[in-house]
PDB file of N, CA and C in Angstrom:
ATOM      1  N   UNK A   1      59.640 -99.475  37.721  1.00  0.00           N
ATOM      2  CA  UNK A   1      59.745-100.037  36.403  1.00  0.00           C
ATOM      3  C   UNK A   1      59.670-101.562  36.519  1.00  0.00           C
ATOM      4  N   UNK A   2      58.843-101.977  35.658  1.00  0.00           N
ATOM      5  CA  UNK A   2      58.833-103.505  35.871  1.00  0.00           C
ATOM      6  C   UNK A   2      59.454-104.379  34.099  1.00  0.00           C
ATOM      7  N   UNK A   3      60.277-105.385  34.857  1.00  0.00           N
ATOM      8  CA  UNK A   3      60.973-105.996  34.063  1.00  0.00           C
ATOM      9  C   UNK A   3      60.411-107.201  33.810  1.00  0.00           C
ATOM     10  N   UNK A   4      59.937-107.144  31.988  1.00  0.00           N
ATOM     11  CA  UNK A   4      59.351-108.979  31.564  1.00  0.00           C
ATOM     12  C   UNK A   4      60.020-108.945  30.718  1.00  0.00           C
ATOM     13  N   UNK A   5      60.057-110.640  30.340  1.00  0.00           N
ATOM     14  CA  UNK A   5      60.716-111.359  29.273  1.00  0.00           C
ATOM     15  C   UNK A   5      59.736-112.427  28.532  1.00  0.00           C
ATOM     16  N   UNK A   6      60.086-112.703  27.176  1.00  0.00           N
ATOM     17  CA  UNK A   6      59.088-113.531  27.046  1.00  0.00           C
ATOM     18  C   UNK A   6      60.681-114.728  25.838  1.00  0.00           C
ATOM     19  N   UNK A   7      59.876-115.598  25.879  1.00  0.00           N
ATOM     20  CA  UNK A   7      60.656-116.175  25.017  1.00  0.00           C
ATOM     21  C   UNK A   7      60.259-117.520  24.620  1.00  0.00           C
ATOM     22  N   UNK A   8      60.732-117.581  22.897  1.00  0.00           N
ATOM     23  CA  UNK A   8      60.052-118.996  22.144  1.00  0.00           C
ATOM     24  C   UNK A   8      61.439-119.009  21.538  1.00  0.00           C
ATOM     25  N   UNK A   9      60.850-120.383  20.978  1.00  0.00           N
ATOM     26  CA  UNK A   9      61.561-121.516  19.739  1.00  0.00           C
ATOM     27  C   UNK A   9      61.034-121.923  18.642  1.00  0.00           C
ATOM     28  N   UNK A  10      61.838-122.351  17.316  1.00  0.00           N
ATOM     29  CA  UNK A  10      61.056-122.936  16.831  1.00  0.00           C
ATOM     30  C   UNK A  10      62.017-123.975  16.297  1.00  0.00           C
ATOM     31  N   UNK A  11      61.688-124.778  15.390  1.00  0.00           N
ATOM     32  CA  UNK A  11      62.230-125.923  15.047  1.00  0.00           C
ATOM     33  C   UNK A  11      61.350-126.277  13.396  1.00  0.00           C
ATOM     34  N   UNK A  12      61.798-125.520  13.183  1.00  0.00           N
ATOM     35  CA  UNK A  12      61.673-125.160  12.032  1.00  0.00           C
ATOM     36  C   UNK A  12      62.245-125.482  10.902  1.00  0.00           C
ATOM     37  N   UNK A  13      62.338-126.358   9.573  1.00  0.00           N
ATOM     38  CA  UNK A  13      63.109-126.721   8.806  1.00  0.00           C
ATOM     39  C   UNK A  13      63.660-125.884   8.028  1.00  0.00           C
ATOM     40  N   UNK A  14      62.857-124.858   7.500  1.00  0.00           N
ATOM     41  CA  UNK A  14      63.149-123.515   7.053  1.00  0.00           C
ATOM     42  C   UNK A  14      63.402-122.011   8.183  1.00  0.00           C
ATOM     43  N   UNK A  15      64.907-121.530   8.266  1.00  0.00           N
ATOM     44  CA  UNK A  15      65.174-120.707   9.273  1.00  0.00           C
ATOM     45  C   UNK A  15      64.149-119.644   9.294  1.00  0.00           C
ATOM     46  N   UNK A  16      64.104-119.189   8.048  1.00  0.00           N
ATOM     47  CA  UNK A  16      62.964-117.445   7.410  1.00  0.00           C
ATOM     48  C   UNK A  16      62.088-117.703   8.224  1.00  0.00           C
ATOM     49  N   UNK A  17      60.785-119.172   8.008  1.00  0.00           N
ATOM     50  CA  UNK A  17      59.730-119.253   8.840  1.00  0.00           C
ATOM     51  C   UNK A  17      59.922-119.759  10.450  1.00  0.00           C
ATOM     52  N   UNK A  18      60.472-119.888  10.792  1.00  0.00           N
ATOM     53  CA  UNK A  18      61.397-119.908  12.242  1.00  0.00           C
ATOM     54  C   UNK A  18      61.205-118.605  12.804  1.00  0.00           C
ATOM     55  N   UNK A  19      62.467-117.714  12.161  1.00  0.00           N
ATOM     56  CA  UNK A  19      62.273-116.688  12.584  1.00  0.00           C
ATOM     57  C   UNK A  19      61.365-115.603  12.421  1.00  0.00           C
ATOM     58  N   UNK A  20      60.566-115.477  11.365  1.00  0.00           N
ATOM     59  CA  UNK A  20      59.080-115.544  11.523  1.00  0.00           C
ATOM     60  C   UNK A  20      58.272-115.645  12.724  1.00  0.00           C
ATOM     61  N   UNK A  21      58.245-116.705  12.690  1.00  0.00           N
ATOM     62  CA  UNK A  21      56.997-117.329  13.646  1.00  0.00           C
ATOM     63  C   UNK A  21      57.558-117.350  15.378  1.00  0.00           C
ATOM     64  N   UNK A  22      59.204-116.926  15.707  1.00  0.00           N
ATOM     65  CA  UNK A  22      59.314-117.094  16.917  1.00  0.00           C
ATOM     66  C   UNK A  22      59.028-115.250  17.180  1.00  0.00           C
ATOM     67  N   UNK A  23      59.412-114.462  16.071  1.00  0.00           N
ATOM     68  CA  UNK A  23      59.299-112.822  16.271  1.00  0.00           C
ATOM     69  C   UNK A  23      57.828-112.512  16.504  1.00  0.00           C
ATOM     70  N   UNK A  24      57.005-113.146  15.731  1.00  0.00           N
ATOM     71  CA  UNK A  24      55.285-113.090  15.663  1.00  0.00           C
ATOM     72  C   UNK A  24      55.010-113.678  17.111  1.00  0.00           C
ATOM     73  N   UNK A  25      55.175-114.515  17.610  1.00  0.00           N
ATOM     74  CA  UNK A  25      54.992-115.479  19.199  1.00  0.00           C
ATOM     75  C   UNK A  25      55.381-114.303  19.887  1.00  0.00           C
ATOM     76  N   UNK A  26      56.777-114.225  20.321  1.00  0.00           N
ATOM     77  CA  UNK A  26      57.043-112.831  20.964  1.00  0.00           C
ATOM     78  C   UNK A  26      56.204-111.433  21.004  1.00  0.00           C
ATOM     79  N   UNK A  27      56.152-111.050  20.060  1.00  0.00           N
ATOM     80  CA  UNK A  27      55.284-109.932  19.942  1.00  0.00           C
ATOM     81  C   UNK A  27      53.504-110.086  20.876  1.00  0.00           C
ATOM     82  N   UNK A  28      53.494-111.282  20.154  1.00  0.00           N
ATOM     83  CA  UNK A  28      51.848-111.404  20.786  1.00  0.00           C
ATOM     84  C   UNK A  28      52.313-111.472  21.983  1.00  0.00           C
ATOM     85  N   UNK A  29      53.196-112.259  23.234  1.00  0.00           N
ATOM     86  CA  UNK A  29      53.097-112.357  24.214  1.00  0.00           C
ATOM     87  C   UNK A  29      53.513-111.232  25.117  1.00  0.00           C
ATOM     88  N   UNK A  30      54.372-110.132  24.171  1.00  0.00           N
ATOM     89  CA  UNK A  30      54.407-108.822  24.841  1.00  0.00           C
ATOM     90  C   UNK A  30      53.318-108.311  25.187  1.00  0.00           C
ATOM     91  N   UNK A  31      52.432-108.891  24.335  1.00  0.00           N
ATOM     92  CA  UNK A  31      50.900-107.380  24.125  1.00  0.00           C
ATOM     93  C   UNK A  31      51.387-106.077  23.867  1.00  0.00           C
ATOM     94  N   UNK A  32      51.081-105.452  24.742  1.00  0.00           N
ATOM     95  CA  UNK A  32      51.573-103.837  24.484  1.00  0.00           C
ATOM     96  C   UNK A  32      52.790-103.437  24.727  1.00  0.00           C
ATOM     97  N   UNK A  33      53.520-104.201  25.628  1.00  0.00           N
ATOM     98  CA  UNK A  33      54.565-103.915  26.122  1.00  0.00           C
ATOM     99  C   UNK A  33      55.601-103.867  25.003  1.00  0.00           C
ATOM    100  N   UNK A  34      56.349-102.361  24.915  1.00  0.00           N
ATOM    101  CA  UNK A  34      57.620-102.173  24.466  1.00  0.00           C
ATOM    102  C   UNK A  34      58.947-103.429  24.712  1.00  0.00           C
ATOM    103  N   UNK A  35      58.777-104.078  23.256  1.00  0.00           N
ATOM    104  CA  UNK A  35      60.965-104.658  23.628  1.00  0.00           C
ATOM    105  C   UNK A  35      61.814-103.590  23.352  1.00  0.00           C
ATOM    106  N   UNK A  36      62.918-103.515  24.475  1.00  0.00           N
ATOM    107  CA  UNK A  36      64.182-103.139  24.242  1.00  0.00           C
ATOM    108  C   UNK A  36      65.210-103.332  23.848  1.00  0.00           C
ATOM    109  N   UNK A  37      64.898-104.658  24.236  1.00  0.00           N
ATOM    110  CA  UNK A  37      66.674-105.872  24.125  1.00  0.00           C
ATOM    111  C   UNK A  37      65.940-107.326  23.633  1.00  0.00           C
ATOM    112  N   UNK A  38      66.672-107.765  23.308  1.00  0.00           N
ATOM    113  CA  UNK A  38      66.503-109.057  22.726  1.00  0.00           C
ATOM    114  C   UNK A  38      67.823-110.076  22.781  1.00  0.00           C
ATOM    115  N   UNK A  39      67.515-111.390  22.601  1.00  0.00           N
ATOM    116  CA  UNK A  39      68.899-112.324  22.073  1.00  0.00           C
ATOM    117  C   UNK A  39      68.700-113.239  21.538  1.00  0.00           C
ATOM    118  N   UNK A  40      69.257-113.596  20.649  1.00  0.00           N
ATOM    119  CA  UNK A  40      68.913-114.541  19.468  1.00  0.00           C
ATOM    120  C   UNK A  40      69.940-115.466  19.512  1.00  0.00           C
ATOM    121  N   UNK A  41      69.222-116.447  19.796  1.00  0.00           N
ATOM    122  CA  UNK A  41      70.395-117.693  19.786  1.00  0.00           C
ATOM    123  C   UNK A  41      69.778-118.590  18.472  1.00  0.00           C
ATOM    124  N   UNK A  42      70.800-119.014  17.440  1.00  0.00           N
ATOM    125  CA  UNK A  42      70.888-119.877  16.823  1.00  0.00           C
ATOM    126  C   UNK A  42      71.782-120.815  16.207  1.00  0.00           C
ATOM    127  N   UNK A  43      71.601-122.003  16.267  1.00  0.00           N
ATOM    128  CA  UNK A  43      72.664-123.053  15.774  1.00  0.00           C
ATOM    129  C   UNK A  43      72.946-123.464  14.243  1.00  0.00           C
ATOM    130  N   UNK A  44      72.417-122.237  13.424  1.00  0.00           N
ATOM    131  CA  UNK A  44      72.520-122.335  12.127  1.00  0.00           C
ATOM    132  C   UNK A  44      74.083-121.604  11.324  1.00  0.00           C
ATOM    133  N   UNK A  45      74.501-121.800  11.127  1.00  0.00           N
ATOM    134  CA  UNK A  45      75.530-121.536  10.381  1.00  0.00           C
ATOM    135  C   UNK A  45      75.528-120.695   8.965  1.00  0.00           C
ATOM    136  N   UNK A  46      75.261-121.409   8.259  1.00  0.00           N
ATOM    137  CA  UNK A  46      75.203-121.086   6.836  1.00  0.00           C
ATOM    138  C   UNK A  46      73.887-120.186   6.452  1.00  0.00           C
ATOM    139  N   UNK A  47      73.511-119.369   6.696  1.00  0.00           N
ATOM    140  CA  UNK A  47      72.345-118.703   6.192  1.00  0.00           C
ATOM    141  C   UNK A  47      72.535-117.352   5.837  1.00  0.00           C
ATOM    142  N   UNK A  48      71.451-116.490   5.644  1.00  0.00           N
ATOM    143  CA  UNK A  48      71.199-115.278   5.667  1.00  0.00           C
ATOM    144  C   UNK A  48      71.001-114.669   6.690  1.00  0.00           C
ATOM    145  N   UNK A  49      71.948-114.199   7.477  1.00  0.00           N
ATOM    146  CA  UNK A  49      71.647-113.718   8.471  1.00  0.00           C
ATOM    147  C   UNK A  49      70.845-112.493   8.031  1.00  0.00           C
ATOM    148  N   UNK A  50      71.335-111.361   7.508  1.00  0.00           N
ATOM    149  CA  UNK A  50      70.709-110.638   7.423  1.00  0.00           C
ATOM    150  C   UNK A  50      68.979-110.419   7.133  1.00  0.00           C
ATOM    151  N   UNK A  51      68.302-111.582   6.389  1.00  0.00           N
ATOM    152  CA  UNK A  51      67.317-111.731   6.175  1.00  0.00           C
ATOM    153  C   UNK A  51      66.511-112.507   7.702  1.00  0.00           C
ATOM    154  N   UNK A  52      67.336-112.586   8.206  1.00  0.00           N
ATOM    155  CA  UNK A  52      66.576-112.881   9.654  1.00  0.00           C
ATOM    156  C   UNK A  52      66.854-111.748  10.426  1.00  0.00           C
ATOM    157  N   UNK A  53      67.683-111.088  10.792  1.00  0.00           N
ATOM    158  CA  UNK A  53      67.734-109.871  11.354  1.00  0.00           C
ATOM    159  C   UNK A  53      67.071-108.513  10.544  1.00  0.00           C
ATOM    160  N   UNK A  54      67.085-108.526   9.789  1.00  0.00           N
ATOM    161  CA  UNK A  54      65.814-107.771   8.969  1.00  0.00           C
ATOM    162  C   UNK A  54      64.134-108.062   9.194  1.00  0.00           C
ATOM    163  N   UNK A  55      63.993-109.221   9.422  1.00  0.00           N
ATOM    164  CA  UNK A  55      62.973-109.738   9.938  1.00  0.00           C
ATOM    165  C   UNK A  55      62.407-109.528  11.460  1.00  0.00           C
ATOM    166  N   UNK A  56      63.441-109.920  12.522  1.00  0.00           N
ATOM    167  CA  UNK A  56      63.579-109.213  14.151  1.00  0.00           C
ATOM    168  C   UNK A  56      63.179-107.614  14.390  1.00  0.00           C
ATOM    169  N   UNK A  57      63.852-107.199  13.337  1.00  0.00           N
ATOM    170  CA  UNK A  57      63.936-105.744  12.985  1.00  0.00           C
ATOM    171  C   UNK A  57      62.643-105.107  12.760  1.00  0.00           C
ATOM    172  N   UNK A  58      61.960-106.186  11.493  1.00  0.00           N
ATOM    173  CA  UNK A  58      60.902-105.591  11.221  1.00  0.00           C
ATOM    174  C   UNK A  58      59.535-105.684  12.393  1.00  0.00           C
ATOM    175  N   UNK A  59      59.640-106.685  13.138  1.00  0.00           N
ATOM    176  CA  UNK A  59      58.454-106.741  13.688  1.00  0.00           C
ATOM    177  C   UNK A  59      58.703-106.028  15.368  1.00  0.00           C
ATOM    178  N   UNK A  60      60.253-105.742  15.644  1.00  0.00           N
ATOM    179  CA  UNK A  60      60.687-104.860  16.897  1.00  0.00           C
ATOM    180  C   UNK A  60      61.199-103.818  16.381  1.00  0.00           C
ATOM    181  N   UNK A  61      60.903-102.673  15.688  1.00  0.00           N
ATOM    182  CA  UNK A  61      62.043-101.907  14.995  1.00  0.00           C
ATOM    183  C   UNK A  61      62.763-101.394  16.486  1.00  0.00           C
ATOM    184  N   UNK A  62      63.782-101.190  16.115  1.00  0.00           N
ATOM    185  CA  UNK A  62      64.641-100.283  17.219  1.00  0.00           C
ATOM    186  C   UNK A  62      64.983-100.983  18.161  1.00  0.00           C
ATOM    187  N   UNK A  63      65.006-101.957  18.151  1.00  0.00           N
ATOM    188  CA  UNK A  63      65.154-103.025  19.084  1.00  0.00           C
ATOM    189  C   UNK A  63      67.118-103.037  19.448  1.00  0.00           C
ATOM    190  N   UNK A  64      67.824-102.953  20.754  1.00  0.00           N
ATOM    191  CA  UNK A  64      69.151-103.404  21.095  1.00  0.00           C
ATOM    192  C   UNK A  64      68.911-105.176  20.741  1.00  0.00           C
ATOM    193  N   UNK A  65      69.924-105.681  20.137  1.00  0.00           N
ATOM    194  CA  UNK A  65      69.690-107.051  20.066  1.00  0.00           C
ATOM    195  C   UNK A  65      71.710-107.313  20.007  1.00  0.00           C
ATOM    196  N   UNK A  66      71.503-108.577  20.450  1.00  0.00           N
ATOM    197  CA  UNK A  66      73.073-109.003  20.570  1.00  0.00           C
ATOM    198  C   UNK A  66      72.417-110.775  20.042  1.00  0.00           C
ATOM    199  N   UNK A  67      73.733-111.343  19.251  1.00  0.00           N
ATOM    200  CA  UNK A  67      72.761-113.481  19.640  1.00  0.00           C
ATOM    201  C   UNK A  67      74.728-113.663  19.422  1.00  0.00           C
ATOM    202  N   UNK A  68      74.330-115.107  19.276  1.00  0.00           N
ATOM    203  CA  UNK A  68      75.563-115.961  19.463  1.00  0.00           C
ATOM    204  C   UNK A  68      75.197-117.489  18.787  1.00  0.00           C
ATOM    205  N   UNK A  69      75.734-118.668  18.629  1.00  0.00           N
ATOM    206  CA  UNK A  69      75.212-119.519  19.054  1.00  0.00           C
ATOM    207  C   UNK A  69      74.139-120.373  19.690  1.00  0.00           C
ATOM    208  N   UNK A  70      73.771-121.147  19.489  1.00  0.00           N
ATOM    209  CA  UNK A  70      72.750-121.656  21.217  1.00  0.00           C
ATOM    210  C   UNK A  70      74.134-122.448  21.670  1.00  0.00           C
ATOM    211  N   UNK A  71      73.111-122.502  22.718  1.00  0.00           N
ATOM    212  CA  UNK A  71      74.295-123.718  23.939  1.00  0.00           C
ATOM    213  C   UNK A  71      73.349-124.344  24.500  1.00  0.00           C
ATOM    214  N   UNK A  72      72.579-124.976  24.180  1.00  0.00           N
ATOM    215  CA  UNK A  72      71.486-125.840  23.896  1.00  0.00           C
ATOM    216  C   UNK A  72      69.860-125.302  25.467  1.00  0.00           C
ATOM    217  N   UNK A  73      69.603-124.117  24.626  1.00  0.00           N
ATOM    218  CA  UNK A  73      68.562-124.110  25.705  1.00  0.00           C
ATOM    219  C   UNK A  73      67.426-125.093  25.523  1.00  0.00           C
ATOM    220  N   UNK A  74      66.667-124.909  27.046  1.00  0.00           N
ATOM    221  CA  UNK A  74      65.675-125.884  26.827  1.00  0.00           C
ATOM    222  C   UNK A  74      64.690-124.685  27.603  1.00  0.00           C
ATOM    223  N   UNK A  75      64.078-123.987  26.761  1.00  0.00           N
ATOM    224  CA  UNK A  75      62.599-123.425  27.196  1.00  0.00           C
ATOM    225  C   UNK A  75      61.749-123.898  28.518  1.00  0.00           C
ATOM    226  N   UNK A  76      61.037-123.605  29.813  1.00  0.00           N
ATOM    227  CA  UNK A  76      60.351-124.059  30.527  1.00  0.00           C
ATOM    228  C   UNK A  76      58.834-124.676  29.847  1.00  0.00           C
ATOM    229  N   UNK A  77      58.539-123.619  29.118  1.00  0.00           N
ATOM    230  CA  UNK A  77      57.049-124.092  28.462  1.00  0.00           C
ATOM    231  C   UNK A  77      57.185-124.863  27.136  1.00  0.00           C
ATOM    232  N   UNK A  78      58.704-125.484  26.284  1.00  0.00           N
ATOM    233  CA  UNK A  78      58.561-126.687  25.617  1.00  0.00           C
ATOM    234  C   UNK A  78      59.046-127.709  26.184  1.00  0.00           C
ATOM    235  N   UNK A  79      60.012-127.161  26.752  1.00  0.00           N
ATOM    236  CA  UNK A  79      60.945-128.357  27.296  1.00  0.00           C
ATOM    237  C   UNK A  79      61.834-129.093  26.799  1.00  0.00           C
ATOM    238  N   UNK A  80      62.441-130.183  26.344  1.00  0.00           N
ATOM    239  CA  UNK A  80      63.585-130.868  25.844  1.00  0.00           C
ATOM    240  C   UNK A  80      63.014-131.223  24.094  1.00  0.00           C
ATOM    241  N   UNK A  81      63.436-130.855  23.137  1.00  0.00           N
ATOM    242  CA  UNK A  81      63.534-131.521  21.824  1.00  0.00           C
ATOM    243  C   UNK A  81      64.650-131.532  21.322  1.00  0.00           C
ATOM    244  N   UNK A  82      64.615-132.738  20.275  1.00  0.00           N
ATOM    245  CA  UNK A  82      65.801-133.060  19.655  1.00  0.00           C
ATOM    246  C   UNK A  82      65.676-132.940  18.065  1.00  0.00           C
ATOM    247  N   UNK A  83      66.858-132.099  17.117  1.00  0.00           N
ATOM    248  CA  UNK A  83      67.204-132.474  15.995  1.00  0.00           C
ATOM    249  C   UNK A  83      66.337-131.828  15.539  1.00  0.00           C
TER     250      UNK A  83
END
């Protein structure tokens, strides 16, 4: 069994198209490959969660997912941004 991961960001002023566009990124970089698990880190507070996890949902259905917070990752393929 072989184990991949793929993973984006976005920075996004609006969370919806954020999470959007980081679930759409993901997907393409799976290709065919089945997700199982997922983790969602975000530093947003005040939102709809549910309308973003409805969203994760929709484009992985069945997906195990757990998030938290960030604790400030920094991606290899963006690298450091601020704010």
């Amino acid at each position: 069994m072989m184990f991949a991961s793929v993973c984006n960001v976005s920075d996004d002023l609006d969370p919806n198209a954020g999470v959007r566009k980081v679930a759409d990124e993901c997907r393409k970089e799976l290709g065919d490959r089945a997700a199982h698990a997922g983790i969602f880190f975000t530093s947003c507070f005040d939102l709809d969660y549910a309308l973003m996890l409805a969203e994760i949902h929709r484009v992985f259905p069945g997906i195990e997912l757990v998030g938290c917070t960030t604790d400030g990752e920094i991606p290899r393929h963006i690298g450091f941004s601020a704010d």
